[in-house]
C-alpha atoms as a PDB file:
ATOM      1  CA  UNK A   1     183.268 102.596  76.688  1.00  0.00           C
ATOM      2  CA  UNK A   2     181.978 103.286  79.852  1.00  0.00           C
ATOM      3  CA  UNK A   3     181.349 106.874  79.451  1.00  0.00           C
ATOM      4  CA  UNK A   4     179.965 106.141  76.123  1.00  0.00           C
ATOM      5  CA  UNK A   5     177.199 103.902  77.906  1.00  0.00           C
ATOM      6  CA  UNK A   6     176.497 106.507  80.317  1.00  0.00           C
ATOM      7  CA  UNK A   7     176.114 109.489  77.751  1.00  0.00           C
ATOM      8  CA  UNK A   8     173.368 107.094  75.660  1.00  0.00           C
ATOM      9  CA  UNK A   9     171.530 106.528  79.005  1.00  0.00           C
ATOM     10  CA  UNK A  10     171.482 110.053  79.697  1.00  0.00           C
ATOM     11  CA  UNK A  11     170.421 111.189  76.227  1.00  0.00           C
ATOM     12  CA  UNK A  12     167.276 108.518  76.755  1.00  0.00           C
ATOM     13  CA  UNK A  13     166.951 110.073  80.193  1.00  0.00           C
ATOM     14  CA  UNK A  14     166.634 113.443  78.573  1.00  0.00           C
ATOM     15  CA  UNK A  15     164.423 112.813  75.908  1.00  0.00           C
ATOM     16  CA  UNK A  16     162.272 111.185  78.291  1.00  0.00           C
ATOM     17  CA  UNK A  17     162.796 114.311  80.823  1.00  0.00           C
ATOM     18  CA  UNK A  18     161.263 116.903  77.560  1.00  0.00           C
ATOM     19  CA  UNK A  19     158.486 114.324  76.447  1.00  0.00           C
ATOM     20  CA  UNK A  20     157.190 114.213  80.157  1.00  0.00           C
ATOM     21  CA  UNK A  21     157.870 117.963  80.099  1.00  0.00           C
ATOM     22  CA  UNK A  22     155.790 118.645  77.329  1.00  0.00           C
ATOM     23  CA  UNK A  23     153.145 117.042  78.725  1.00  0.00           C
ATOM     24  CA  UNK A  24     152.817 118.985  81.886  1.00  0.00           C
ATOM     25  CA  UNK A  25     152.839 121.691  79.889  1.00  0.00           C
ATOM     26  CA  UNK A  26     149.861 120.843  77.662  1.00  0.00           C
ATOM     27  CA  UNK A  27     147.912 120.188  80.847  1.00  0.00           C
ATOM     28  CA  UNK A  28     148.743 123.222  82.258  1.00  0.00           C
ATOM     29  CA  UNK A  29     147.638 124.954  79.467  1.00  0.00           C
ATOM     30  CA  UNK A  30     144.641 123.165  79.292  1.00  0.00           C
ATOM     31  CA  UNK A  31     143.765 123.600  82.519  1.00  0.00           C
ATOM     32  CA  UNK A  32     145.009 127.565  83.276  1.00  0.00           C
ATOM     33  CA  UNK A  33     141.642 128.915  81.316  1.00  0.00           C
ATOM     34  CA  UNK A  34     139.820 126.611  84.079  1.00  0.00           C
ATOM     35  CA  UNK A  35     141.408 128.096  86.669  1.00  0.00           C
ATOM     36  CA  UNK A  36     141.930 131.513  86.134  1.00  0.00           C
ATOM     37  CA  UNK A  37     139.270 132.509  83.486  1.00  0.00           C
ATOM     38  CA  UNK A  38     136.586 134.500  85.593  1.00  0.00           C
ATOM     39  CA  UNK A  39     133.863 135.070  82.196  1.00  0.00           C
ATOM     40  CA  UNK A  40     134.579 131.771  81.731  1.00  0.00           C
ATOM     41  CA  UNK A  41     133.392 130.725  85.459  1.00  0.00           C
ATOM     42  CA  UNK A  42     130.795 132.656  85.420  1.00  0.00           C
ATOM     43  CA  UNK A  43     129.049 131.047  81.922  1.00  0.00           C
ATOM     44  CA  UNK A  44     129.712 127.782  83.455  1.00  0.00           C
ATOM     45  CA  UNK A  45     128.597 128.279  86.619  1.00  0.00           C
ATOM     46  CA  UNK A  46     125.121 128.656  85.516  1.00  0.00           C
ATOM     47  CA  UNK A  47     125.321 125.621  83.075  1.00  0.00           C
ATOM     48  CA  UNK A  48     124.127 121.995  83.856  1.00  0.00           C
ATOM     49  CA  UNK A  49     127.856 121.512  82.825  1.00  0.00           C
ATOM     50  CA  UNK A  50     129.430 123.361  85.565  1.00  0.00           C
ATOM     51  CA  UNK A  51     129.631 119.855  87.823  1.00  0.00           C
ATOM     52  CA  UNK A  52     131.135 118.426  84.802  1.00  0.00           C
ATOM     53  CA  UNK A  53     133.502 121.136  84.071  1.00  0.00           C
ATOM     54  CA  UNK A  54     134.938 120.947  87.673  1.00  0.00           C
ATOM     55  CA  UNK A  55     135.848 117.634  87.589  1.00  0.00           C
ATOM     56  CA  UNK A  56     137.766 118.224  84.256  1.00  0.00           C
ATOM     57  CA  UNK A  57     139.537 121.220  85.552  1.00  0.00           C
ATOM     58  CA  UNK A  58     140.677 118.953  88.760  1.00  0.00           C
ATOM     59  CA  UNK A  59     142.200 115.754  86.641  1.00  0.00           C
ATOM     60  CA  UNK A  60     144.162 118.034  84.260  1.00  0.00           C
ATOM     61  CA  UNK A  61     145.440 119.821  87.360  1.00  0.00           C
ATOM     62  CA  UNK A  62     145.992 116.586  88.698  1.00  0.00           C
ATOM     63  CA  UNK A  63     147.816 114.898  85.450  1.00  0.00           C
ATOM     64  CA  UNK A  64     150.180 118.265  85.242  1.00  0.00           C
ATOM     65  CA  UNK A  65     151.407 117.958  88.761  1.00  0.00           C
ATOM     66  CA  UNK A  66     151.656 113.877  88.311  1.00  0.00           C
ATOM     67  CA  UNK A  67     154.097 114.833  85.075  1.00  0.00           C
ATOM     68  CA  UNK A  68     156.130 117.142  87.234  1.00  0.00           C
ATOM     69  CA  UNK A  69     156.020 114.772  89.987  1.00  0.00           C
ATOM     70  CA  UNK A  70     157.324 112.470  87.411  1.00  0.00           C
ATOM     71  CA  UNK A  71     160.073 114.562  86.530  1.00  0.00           C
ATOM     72  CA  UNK A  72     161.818 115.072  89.988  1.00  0.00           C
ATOM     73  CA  UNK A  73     161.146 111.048  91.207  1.00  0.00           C
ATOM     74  CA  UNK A  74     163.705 109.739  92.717  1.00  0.00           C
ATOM     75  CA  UNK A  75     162.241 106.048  91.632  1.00  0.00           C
ATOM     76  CA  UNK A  76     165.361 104.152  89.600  1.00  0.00           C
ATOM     77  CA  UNK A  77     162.788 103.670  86.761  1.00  0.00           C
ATOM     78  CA  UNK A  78     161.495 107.625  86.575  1.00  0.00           C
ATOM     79  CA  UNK A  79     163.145 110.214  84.797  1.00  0.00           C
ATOM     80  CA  UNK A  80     165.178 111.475  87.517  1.00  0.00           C
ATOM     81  CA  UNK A  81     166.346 115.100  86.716  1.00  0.00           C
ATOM     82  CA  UNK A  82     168.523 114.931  90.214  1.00  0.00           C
ATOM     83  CA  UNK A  83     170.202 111.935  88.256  1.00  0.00           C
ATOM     84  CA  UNK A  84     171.339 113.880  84.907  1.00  0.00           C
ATOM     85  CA  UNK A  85     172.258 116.709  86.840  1.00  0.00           C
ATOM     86  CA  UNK A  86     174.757 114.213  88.667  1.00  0.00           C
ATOM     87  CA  UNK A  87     175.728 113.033  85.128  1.00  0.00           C
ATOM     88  CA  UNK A  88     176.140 116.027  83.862  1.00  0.00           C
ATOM     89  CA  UNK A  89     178.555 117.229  86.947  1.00  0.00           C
ATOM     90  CA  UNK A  90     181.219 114.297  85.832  1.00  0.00           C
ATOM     91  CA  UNK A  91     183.792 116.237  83.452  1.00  0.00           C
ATOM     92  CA  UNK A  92     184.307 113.220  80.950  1.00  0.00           C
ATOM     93  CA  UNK A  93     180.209 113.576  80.119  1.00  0.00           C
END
């Protein structure tokens, strides 16, 4: 009963581990063009936008590292990847 506990916390922990995932992953995506695009930089950069465009590019850099931060928290009410990978380890999981 015990183990049977355990395996329904972890498959909460793990579908809260790929929802949080997938969200660092849309930011990421979202912000990679920002970062990396140099046409894109350059039509910006001479835009009234470009101020505008900056900060955008910063909080979705921001929220992507917050959801991986997320991930790897240590926090008893986070995700805590260390944790399933403990959970995991035990044979009878």
């Amino acid at each position: 009963m015990q183990i049977e506990r355990e395996i329904l916390a972890l498959r909460g922990q793990v579908k809260a581990a790929d929802e949080e995932f997938h969200i660092a992953l849309a930011f990421h995506e979202a912000w990679k063009p920002a970062a990396y695009d140099q046409a894109l930089h350059e039509r910006i950069g001479r835009s009234y936008a470009a101020n505008t465009f900056r900060v955008i590019a910063a909080a979705l850099r921001s929220e992507m590292l917050l959801a991986l931060i997320r991930l790897w928290d240590s926090y008893p009410r986070s995700v805590r990847m260390r944790a399933v990978g403990e959970s995991l380890q035990n044979s009878e999981v």
